[in-house]
N, C-alpha and C. Protein backbone atom coordinates (compact mmCIF):
# COMPACT_ATOMS: atom_id res chain seq x y z
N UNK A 1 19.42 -5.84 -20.06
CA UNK A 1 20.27 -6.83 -19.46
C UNK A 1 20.00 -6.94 -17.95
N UNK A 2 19.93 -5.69 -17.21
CA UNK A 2 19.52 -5.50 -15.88
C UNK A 2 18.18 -6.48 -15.43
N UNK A 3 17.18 -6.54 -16.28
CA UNK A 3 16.16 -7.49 -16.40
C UNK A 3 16.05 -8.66 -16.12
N UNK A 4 16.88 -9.21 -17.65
CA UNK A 4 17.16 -10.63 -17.25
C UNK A 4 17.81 -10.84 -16.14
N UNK A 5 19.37 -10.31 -15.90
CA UNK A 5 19.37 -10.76 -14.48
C UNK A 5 18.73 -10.63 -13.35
N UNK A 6 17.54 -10.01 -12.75
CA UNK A 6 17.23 -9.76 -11.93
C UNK A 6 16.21 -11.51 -12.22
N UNK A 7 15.25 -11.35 -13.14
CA UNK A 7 14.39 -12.31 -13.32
C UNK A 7 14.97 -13.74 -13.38
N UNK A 8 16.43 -13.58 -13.91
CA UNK A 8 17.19 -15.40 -13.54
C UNK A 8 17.29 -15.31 -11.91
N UNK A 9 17.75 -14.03 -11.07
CA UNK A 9 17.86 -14.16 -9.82
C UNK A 9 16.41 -14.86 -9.20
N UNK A 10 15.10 -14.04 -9.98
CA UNK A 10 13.81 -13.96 -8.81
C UNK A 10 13.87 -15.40 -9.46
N UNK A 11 13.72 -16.10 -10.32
CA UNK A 11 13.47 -17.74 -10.79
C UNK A 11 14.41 -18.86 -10.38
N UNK A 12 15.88 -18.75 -9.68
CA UNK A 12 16.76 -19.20 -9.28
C UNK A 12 16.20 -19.17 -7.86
N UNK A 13 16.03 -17.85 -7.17
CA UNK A 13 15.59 -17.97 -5.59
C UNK A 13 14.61 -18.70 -5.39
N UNK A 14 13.57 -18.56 -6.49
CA UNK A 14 12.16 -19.13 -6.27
C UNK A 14 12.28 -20.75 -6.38
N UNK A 15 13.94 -21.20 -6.64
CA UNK A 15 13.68 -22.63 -7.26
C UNK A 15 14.40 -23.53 -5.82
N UNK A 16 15.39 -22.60 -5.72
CA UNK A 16 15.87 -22.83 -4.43
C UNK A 16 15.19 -22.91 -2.99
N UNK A 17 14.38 -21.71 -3.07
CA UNK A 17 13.03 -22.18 -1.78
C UNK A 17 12.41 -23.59 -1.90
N UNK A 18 11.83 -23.46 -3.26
CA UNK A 18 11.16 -24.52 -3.68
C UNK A 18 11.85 -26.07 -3.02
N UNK A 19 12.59 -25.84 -3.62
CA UNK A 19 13.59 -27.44 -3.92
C UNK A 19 14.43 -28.12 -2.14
N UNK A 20 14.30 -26.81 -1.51
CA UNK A 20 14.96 -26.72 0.04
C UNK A 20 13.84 -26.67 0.86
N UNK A 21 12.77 -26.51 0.43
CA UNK A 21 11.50 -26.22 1.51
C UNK A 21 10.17 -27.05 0.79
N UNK A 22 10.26 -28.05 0.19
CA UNK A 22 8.59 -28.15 -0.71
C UNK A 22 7.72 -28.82 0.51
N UNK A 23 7.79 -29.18 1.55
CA UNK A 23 7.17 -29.68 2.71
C UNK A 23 7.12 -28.68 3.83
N UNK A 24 7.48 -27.66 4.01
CA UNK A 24 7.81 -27.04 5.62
C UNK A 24 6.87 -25.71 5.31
N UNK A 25 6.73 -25.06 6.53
CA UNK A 25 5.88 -24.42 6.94
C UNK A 25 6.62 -23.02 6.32
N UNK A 26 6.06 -22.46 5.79
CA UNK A 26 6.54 -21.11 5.25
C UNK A 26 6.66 -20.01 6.40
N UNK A 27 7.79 -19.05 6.26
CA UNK A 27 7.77 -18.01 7.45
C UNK A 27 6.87 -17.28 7.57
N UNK A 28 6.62 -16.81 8.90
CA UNK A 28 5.32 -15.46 9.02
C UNK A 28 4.14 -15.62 9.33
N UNK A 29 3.34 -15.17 9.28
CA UNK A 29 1.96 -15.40 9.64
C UNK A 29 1.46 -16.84 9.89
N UNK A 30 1.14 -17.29 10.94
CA UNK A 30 0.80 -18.65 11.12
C UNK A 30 0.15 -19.55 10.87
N UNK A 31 -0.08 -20.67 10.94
CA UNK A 31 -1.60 -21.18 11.26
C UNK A 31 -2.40 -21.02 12.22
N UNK A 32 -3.25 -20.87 12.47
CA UNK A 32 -4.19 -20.49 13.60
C UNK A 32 -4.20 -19.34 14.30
N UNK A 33 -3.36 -18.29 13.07
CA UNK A 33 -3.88 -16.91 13.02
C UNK A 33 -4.90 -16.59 11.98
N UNK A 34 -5.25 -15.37 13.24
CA UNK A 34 -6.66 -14.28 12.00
C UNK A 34 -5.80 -13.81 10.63
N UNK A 35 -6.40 -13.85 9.86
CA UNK A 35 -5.70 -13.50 8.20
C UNK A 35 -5.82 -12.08 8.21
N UNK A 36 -4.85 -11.76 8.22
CA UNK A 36 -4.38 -10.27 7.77
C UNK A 36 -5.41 -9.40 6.55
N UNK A 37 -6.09 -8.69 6.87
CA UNK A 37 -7.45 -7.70 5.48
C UNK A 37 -5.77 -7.91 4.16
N UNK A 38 -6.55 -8.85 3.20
CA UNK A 38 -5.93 -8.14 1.63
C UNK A 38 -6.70 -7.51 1.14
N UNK A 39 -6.12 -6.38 0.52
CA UNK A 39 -7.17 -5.99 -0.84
C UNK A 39 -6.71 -4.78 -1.70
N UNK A 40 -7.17 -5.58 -2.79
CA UNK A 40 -6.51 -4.57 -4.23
C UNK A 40 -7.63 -4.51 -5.34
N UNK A 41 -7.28 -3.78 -5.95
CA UNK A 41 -8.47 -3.57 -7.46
C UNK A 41 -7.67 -4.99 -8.43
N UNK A 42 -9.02 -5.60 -8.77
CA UNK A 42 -8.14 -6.77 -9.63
C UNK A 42 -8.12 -6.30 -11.02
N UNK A 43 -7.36 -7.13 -12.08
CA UNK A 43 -7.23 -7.01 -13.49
C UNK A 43 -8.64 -6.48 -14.14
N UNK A 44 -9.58 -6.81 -13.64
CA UNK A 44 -11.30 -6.27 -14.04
C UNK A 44 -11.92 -5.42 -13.49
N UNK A 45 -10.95 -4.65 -12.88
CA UNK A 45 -11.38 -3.16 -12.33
C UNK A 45 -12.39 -3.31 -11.23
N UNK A 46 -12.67 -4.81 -10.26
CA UNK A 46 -13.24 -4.65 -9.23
C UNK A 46 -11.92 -4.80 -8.07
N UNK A 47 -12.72 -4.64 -6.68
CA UNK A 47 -12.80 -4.43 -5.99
C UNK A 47 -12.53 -5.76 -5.42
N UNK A 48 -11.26 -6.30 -4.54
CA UNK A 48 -11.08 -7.96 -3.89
C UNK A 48 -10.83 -7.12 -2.22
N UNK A 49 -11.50 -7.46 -1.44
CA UNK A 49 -11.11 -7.45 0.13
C UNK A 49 -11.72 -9.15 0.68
N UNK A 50 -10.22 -9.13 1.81
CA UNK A 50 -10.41 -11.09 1.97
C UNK A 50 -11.54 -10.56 3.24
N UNK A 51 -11.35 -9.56 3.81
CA UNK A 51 -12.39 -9.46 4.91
C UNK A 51 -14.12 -9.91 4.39
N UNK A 52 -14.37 -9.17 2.75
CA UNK A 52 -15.61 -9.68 2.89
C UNK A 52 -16.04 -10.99 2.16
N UNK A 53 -15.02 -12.22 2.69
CA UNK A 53 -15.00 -13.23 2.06
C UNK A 53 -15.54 -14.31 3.10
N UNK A 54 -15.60 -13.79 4.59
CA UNK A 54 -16.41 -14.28 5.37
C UNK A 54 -17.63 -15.54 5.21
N UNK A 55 -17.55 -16.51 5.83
CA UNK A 55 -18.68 -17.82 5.26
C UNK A 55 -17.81 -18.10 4.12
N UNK A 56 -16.67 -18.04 3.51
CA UNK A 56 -16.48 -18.69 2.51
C UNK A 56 -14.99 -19.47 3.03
N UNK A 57 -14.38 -21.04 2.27
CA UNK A 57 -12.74 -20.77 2.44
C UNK A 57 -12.23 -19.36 1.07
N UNK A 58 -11.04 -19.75 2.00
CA UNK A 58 -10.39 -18.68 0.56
C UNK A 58 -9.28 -19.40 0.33
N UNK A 59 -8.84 -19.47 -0.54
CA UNK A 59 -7.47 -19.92 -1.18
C UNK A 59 -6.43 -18.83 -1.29
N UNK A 60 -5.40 -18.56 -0.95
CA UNK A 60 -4.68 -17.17 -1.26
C UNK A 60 -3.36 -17.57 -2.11
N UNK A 61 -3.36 -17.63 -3.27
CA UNK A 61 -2.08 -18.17 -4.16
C UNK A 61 -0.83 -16.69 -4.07
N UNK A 62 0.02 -16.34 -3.39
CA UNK A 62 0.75 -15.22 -3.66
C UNK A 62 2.35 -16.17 -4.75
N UNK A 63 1.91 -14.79 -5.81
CA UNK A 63 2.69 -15.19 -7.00
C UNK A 63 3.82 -13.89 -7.56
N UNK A 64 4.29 -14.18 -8.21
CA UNK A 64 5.23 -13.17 -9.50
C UNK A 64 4.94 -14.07 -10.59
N UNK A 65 5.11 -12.73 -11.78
CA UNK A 65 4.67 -12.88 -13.23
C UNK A 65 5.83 -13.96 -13.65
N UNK A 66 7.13 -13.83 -12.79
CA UNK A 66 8.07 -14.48 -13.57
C UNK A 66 8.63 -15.94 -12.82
N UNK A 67 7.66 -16.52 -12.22
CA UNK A 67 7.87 -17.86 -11.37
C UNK A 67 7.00 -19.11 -11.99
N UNK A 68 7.87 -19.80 -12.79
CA UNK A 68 7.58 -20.78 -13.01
C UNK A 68 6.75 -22.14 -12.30
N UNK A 69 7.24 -21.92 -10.99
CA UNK A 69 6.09 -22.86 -9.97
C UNK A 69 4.91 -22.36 -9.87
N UNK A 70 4.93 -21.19 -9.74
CA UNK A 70 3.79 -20.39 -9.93
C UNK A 70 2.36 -20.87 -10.55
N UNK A 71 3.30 -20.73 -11.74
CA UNK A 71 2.10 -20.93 -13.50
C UNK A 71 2.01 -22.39 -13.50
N UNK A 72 2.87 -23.68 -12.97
CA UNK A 72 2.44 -24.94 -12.53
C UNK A 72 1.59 -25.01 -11.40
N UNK A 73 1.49 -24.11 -10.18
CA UNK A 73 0.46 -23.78 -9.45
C UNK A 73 -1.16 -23.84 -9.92
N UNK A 74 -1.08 -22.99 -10.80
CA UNK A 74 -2.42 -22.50 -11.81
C UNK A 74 -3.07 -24.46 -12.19
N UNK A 75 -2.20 -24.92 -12.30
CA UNK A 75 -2.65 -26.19 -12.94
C UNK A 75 -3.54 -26.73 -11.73
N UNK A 76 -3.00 -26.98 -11.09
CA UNK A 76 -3.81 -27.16 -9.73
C UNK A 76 -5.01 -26.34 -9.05
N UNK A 77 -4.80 -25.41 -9.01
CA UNK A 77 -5.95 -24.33 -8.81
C UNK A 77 -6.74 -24.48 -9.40
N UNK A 78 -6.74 -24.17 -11.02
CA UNK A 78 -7.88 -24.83 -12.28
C UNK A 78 -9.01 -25.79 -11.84
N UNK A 79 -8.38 -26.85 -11.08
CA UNK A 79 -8.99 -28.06 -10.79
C UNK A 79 -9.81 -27.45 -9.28
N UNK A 80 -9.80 -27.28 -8.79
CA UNK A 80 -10.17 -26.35 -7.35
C UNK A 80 -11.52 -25.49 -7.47
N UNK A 81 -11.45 -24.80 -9.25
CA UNK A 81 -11.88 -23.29 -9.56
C UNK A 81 -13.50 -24.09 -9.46
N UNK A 82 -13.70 -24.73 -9.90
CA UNK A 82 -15.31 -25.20 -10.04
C UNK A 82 -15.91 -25.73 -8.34
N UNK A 83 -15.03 -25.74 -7.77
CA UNK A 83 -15.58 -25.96 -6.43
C UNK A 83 -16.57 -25.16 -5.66
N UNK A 84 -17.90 -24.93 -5.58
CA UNK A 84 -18.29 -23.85 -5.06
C UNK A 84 -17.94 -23.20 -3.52
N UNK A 85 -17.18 -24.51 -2.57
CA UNK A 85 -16.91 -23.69 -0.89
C UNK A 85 -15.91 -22.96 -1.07
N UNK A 86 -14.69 -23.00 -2.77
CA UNK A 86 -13.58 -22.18 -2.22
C UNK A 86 -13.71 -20.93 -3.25
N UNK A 87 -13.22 -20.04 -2.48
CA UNK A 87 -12.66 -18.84 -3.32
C UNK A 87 -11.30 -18.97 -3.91
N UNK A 88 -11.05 -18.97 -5.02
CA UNK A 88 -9.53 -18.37 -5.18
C UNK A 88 -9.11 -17.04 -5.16
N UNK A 89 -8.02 -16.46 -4.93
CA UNK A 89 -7.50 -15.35 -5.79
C UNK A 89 -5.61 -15.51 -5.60
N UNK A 90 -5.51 -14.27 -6.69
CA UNK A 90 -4.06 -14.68 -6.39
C UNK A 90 -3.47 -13.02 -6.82
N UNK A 91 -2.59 -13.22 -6.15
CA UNK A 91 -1.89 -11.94 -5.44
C UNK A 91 -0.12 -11.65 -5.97
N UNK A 92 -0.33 -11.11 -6.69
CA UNK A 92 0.82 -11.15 -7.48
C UNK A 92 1.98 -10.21 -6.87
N UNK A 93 3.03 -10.05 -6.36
CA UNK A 93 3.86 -9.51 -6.09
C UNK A 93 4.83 -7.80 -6.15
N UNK A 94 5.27 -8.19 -7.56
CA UNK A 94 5.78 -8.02 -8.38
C UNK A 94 5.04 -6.43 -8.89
N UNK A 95 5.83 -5.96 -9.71
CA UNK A 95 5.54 -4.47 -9.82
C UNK A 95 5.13 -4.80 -11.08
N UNK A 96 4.10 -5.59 -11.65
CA UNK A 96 3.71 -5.28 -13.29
C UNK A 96 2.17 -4.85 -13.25
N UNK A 97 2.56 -4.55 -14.47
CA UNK A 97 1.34 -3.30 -15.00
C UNK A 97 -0.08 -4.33 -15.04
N UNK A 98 -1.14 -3.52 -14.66
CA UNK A 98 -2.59 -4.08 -14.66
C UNK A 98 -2.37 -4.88 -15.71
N UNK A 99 -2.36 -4.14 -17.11
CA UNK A 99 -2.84 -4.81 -18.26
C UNK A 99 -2.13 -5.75 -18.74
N UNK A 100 -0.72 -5.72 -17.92
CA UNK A 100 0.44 -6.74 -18.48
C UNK A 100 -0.49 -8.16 -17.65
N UNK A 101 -0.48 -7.46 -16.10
CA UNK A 101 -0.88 -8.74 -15.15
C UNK A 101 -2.49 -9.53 -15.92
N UNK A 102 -3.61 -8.64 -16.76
CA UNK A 102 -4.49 -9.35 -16.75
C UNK A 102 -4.00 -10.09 -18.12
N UNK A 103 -3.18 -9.69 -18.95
CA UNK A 103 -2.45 -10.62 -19.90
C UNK A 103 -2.29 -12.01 -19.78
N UNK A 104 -1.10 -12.11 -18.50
CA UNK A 104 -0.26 -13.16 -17.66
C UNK A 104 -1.51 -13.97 -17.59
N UNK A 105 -2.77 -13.37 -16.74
CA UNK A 105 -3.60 -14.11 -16.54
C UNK A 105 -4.49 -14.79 -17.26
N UNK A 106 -5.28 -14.25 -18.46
CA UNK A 106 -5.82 -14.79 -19.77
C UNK A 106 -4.81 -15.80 -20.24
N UNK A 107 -3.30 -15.50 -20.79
CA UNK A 107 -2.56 -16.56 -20.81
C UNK A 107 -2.23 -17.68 -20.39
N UNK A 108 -2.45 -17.81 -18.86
CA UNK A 108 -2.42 -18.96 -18.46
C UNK A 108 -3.87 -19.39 -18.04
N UNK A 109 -5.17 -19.00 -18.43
CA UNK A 109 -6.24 -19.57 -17.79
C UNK A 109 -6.97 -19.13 -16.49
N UNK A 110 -6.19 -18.20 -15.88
CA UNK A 110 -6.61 -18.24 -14.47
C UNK A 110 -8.22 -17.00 -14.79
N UNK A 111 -8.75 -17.85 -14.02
CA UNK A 111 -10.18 -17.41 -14.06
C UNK A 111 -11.01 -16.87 -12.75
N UNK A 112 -9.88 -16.64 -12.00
CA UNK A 112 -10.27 -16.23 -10.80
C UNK A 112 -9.41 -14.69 -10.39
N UNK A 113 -10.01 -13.93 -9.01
CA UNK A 113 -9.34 -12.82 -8.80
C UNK A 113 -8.01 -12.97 -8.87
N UNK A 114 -7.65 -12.02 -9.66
CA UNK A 114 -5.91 -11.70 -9.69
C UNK A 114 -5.73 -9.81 -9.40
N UNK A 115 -4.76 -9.40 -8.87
CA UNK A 115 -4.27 -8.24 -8.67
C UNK A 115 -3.19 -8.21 -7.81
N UNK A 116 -2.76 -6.94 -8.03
CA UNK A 116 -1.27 -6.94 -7.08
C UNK A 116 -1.11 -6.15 -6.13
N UNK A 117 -0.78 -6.33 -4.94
CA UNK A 117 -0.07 -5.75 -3.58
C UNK A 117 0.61 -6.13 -3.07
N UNK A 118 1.95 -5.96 -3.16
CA UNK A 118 3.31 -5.46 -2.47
C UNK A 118 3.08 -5.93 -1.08
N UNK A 119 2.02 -4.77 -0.47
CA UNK A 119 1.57 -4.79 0.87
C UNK A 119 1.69 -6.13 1.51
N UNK A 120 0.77 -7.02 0.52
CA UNK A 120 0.22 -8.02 1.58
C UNK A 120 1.34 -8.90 1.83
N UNK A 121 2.37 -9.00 0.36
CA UNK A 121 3.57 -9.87 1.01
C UNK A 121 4.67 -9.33 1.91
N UNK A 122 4.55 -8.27 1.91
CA UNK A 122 5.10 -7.64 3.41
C UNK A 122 4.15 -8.09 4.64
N UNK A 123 3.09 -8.08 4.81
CA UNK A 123 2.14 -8.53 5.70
C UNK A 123 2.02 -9.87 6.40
N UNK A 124 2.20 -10.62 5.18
CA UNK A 124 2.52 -12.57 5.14
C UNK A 124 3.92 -12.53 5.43
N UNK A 125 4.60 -11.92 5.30
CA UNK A 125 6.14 -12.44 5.29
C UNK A 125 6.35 -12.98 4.23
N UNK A 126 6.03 -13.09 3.12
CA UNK A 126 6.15 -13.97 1.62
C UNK A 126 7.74 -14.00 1.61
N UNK A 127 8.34 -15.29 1.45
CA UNK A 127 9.38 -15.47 1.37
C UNK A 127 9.75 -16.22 0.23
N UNK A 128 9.07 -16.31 -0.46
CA UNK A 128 9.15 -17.32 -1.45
C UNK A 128 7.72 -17.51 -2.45
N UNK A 129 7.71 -17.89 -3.50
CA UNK A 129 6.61 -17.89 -4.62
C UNK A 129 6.70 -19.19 -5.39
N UNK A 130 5.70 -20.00 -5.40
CA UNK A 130 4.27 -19.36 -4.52
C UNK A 130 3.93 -19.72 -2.82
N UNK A 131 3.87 -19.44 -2.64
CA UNK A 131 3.40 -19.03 -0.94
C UNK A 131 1.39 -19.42 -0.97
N UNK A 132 1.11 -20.32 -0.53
CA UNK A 132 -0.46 -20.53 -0.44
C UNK A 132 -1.05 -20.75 1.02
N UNK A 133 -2.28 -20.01 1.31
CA UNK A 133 -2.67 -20.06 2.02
C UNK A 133 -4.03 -20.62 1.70
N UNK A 134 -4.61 -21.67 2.86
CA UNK A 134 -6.40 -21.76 3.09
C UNK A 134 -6.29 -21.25 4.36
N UNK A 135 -7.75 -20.15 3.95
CA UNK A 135 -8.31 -19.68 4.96
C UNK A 135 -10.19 -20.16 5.29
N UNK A 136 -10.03 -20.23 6.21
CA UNK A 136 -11.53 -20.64 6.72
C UNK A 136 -12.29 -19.78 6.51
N UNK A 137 -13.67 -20.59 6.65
CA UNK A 137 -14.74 -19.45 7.03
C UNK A 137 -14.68 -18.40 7.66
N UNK A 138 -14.07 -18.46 8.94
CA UNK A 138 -14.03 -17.31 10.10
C UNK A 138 -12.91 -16.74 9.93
N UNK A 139 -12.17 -16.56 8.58
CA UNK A 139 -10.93 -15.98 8.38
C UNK A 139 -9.40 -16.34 9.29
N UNK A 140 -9.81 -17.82 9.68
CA UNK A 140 -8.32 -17.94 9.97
C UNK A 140 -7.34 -18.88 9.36
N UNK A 141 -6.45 -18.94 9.14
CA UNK A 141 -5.05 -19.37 8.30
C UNK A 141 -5.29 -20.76 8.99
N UNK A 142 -5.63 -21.82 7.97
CA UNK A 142 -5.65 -23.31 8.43
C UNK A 142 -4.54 -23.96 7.11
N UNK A 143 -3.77 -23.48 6.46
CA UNK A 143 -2.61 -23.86 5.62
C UNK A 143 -2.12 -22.82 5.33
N UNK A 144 -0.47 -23.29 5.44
CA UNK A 144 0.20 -22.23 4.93
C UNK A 144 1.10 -22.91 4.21
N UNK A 145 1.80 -23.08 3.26
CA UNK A 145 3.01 -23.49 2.44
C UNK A 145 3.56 -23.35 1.15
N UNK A 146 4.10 -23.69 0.55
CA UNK A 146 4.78 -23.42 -0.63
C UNK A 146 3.74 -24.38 -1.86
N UNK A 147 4.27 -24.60 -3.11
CA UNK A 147 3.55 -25.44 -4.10
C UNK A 147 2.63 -26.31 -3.36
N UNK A 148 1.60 -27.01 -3.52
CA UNK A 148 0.67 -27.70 -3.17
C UNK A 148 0.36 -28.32 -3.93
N UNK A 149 -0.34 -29.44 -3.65
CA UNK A 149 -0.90 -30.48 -4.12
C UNK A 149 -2.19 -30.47 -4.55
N UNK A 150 -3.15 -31.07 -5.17
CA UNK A 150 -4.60 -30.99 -4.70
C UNK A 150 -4.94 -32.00 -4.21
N UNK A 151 -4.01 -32.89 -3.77
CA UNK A 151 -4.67 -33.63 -2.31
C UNK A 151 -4.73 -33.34 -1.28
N UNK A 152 -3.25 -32.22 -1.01
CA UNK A 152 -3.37 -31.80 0.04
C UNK A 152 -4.40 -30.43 -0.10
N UNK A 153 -4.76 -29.62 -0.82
CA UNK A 153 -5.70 -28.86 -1.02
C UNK A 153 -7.30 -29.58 -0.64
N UNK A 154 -7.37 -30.50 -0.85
CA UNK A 154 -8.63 -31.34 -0.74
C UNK A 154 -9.01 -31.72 0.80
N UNK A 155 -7.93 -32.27 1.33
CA UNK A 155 -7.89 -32.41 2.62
C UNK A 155 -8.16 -30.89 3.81
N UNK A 156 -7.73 -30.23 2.97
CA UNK A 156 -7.56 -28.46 3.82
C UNK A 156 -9.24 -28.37 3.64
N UNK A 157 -10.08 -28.42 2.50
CA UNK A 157 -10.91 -28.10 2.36
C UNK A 157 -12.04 -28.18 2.95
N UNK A 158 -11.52 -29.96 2.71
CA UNK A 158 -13.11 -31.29 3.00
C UNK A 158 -12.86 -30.56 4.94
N UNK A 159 -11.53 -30.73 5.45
CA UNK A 159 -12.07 -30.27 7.10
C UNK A 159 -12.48 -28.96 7.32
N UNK A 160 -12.37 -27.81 6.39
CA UNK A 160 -12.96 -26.50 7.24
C UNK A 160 -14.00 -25.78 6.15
N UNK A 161 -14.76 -26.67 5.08
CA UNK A 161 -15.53 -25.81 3.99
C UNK A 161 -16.97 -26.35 4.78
């Protein structure tokens, strides 16, 4: 029982950010800051650091297993994934188990790095899910916001890929 309520709370907060913020600049780490080093072992037992992502954009999707904008996120990303200038990955929150998280992920399609650290949304200030960042080539934060578009993803791209 403790469960469900916690997970109607994290899907209620997450809807409420959403629905009160889907345009505004998310708290914490800026734009036209250096991106904070992520890095975790993903669902495939490698190795993700954003430091050696250098020459590339990166996309940074920070998620929970139990956020519905989230997994409508993925829909968008999908479309993104064949792009060769961007990286995705996505950064899951939430305290679930590797094998649950590479589950979540086969389930919904996502075909790009996934793994979880706590850390980094302490790091971002994650206030809300999903929380997306583009990062540039030279690792600095040129978008920061909540659900996205892929127009506005397109636009982030076409100026810094």
């Amino acid at each position: 029982m403790t469960l469900v309520l916690i997970g109607a709370l994290l899907i209620t907060s997450s809807a409420i950010i959403y629905l009160l913020n889907p345009n505004k600049v998310a708290y914490g780490v800026a734009v036209g800051d250096t991106a904070i080093n992520i890095k975790f072992t993903t669902v495939d037992d490698s190795t993700f650091s954003l430091e050696d992502q250098r020459g590339k954009v990166v996309i940074v999707d920070f998620i929970t297993t139990s956020c519905p904008f989230c997994i409508d996120e993925f829909e968008v990303l999908n479309q993104l994934e064949s792009d060769e200038r961007v990286r995705i990955v996505s950064v899951n929150l939430d305290e679930t188990n590797s094998a649950d998280l590479r589950a979540f992920a086969d389930y919904y399609g996502v075909n790009w790095d996934v793994g979880s650290s706590q850390q980094s949304g302490i790091d971002y200030k994650v206030s809300g899910v999903p929380t997306l960042l583009v990062i540039d080539k030279d690792g600095v934060i040129r978008y920061r916001g909540y659900y996205t578009s892929l127009d506005q993803f397109n636009q982030v791209i076409n100026q810094y890929a």
